[in-house]
Protein backbone atom coordinates (compact mmCIF):
# COMPACT_ATOMS: atom_id res chain seq x y z
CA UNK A 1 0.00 0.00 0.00
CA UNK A 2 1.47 3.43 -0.83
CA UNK A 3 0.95 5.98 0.93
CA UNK A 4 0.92 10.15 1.14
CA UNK A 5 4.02 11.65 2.03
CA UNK A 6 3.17 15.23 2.33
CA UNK A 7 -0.12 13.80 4.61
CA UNK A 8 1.94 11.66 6.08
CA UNK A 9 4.13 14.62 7.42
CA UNK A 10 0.82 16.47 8.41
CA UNK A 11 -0.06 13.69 10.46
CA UNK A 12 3.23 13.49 12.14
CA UNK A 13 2.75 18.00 12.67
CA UNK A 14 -0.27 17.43 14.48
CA UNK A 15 0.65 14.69 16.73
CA UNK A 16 3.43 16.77 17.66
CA UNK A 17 1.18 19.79 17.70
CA UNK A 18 -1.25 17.75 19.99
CA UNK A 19 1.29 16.47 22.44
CA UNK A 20 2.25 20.29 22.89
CA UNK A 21 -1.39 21.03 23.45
CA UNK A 22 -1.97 18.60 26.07
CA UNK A 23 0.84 19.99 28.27
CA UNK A 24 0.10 23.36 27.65
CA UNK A 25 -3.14 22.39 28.83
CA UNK A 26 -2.47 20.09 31.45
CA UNK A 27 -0.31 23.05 32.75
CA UNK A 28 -2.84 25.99 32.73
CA UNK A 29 -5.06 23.08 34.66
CA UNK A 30 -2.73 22.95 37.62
CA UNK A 31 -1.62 26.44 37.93
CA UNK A 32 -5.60 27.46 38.01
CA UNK A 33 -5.73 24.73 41.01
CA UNK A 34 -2.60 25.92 42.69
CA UNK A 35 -4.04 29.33 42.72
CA UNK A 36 -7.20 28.38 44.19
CA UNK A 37 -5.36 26.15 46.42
CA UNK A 38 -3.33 29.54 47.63
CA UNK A 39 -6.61 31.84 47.40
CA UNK A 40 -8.44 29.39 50.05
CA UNK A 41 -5.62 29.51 51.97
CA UNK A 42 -4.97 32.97 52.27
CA UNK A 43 -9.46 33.90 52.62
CA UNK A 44 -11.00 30.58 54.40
CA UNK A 45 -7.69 29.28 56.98
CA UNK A 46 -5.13 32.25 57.18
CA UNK A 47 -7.99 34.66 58.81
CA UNK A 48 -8.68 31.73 61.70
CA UNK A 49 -5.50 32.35 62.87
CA UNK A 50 -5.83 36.46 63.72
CA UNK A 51 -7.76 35.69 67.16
CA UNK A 52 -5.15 33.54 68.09
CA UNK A 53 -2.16 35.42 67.56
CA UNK A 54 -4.16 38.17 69.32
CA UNK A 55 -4.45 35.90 72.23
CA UNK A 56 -1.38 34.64 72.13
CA UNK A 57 -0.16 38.43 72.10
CA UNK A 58 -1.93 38.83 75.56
CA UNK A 59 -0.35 35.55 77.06
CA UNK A 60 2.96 36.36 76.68
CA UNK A 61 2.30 39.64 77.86
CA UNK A 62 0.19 39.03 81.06
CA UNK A 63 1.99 35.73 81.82
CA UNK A 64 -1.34 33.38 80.45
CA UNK A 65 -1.98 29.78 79.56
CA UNK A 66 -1.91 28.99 76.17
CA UNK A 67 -4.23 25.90 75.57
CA UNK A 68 -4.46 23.02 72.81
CA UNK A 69 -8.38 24.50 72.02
CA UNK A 70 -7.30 27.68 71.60
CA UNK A 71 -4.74 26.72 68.69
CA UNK A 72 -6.67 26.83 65.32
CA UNK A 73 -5.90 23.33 64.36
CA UNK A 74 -7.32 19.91 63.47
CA UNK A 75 -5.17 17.72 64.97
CA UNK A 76 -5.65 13.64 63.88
CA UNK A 77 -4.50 11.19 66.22
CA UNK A 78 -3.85 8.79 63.47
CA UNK A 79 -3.20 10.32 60.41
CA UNK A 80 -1.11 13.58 59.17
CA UNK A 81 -3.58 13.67 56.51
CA UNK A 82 -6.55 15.20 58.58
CA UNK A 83 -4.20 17.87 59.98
CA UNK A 84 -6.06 21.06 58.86
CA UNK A 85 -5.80 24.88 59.55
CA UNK A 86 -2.03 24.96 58.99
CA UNK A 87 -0.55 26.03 55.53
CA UNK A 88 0.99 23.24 52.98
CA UNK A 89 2.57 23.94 49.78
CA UNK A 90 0.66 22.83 46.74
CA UNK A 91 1.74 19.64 45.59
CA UNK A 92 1.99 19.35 41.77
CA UNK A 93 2.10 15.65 41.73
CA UNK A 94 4.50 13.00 42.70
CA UNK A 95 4.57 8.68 43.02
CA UNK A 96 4.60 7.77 46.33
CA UNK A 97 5.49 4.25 46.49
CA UNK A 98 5.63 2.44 49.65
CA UNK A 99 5.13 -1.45 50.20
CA UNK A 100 5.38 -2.90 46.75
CA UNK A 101 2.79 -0.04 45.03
CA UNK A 102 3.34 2.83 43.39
CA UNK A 103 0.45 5.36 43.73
CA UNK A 104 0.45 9.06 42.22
CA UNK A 105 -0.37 11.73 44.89
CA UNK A 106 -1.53 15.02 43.93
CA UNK A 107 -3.12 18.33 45.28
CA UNK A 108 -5.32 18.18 41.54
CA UNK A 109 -7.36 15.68 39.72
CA UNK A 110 -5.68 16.14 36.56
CA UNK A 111 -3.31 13.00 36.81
CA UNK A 112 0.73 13.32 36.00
CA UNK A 113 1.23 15.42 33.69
CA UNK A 114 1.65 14.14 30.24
CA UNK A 115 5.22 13.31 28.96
CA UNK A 116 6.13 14.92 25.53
CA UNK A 117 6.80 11.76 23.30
CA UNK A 118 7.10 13.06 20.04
CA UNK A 119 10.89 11.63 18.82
CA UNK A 120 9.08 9.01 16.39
CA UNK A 121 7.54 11.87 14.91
CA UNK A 122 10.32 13.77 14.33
CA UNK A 123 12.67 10.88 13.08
CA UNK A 124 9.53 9.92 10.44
CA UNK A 125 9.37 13.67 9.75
CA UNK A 126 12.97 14.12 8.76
CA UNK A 127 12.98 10.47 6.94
CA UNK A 128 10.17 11.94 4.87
CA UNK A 129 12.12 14.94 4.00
CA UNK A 130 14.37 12.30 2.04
CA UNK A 131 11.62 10.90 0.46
CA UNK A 132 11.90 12.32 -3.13
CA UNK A 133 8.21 11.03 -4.42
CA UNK A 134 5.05 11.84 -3.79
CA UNK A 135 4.49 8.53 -1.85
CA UNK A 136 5.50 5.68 -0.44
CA UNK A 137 5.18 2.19 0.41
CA UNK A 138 4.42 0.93 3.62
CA UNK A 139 7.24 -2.01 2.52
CA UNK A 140 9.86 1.04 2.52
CA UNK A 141 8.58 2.65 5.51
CA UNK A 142 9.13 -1.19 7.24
CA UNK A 143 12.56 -1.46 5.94
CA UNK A 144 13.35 2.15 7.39
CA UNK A 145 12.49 1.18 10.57
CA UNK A 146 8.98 2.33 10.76
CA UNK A 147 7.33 -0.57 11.43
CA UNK A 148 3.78 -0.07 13.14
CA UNK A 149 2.27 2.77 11.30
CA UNK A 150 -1.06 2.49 13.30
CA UNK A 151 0.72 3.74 15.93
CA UNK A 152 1.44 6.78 13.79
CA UNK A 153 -2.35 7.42 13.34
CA UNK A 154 -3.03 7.03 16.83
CA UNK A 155 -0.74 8.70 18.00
CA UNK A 156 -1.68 11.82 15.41
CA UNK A 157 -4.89 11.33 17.36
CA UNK A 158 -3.75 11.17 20.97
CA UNK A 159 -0.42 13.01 20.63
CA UNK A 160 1.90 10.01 22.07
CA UNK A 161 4.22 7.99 20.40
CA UNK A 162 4.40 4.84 22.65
């Protein structure tokens, strides 16, 4: 079967134009979360803690008690998870692996973000650039290496080269 060089080129563009994409918006994603993230931090917790620095202003100058209560914290007997009311940086994502799993842990719900494999699409781009006809056979494209060009279209259509 012989196929389009010049579409075959496009196809590899927009895979590598859709791989861009998906970063790009995988980024904008996160840093829209991470802002929120910061703007509940600094308008819901932040303003809890005003009385008790006040009070804690008064202790230390009239010789009071400072009590667990008074602290504006959810402390968990069990679990650092549940601690609440004090500030944590935004976490962008990481694997946390422990105990034979590997799990990803994230402040988001966007998932990791997504890896920019687009080197089969630029080593078919420049081997098309030596391709002096109009098309070519999938035979040639097999003996160059290119083996699984279904990949190439679904890739084109997911922007990864896997």
């Amino acid at each position: 079967m012989n196929l389009n060089v010049e579409k075959l080129r496009e196809a590899c563009r927009s895979g590598i134009e859709l791989a861009k994409q998906q970063q790009v918006e995988w980024d904008k994603n996160v840093d829209e979360a991470e802002a929120e993230w910061e703007r509940a931090w600094r308008e819901d917790i932040l303003p809890q803690w005003k009385p008790f620095r006040d009070e804690l202003t008064k202790a230390f100058k009239n010789g009071g008690h400072i009590t667990r209560e008074m602290i504006p914290v959810k402390f968990s007997e069990y679990s650092r998870e549940e601690l609440t009311g004090v500030y944590r940086p935004f976490n962008r994502g990481k694997r946390r692996s422990g105990w034979g799993n590997s799990a990803w842990v994230a402040d988001h719900r966007f998932g990791p973000r997504p890896s920019l494999q687009i080197t089969g699409f630029e080593a078919l781009i420049d081997f098309l650039e030596a391709v002096a006809d109009k098309t070519i056979a999938t035979g040639q494209l097999e003996r160059a290496g290119f083996r699984n060009m279904h990949k190439l279209f679904e890739a084109a259509a997911n922007g990864v080269w896997e």
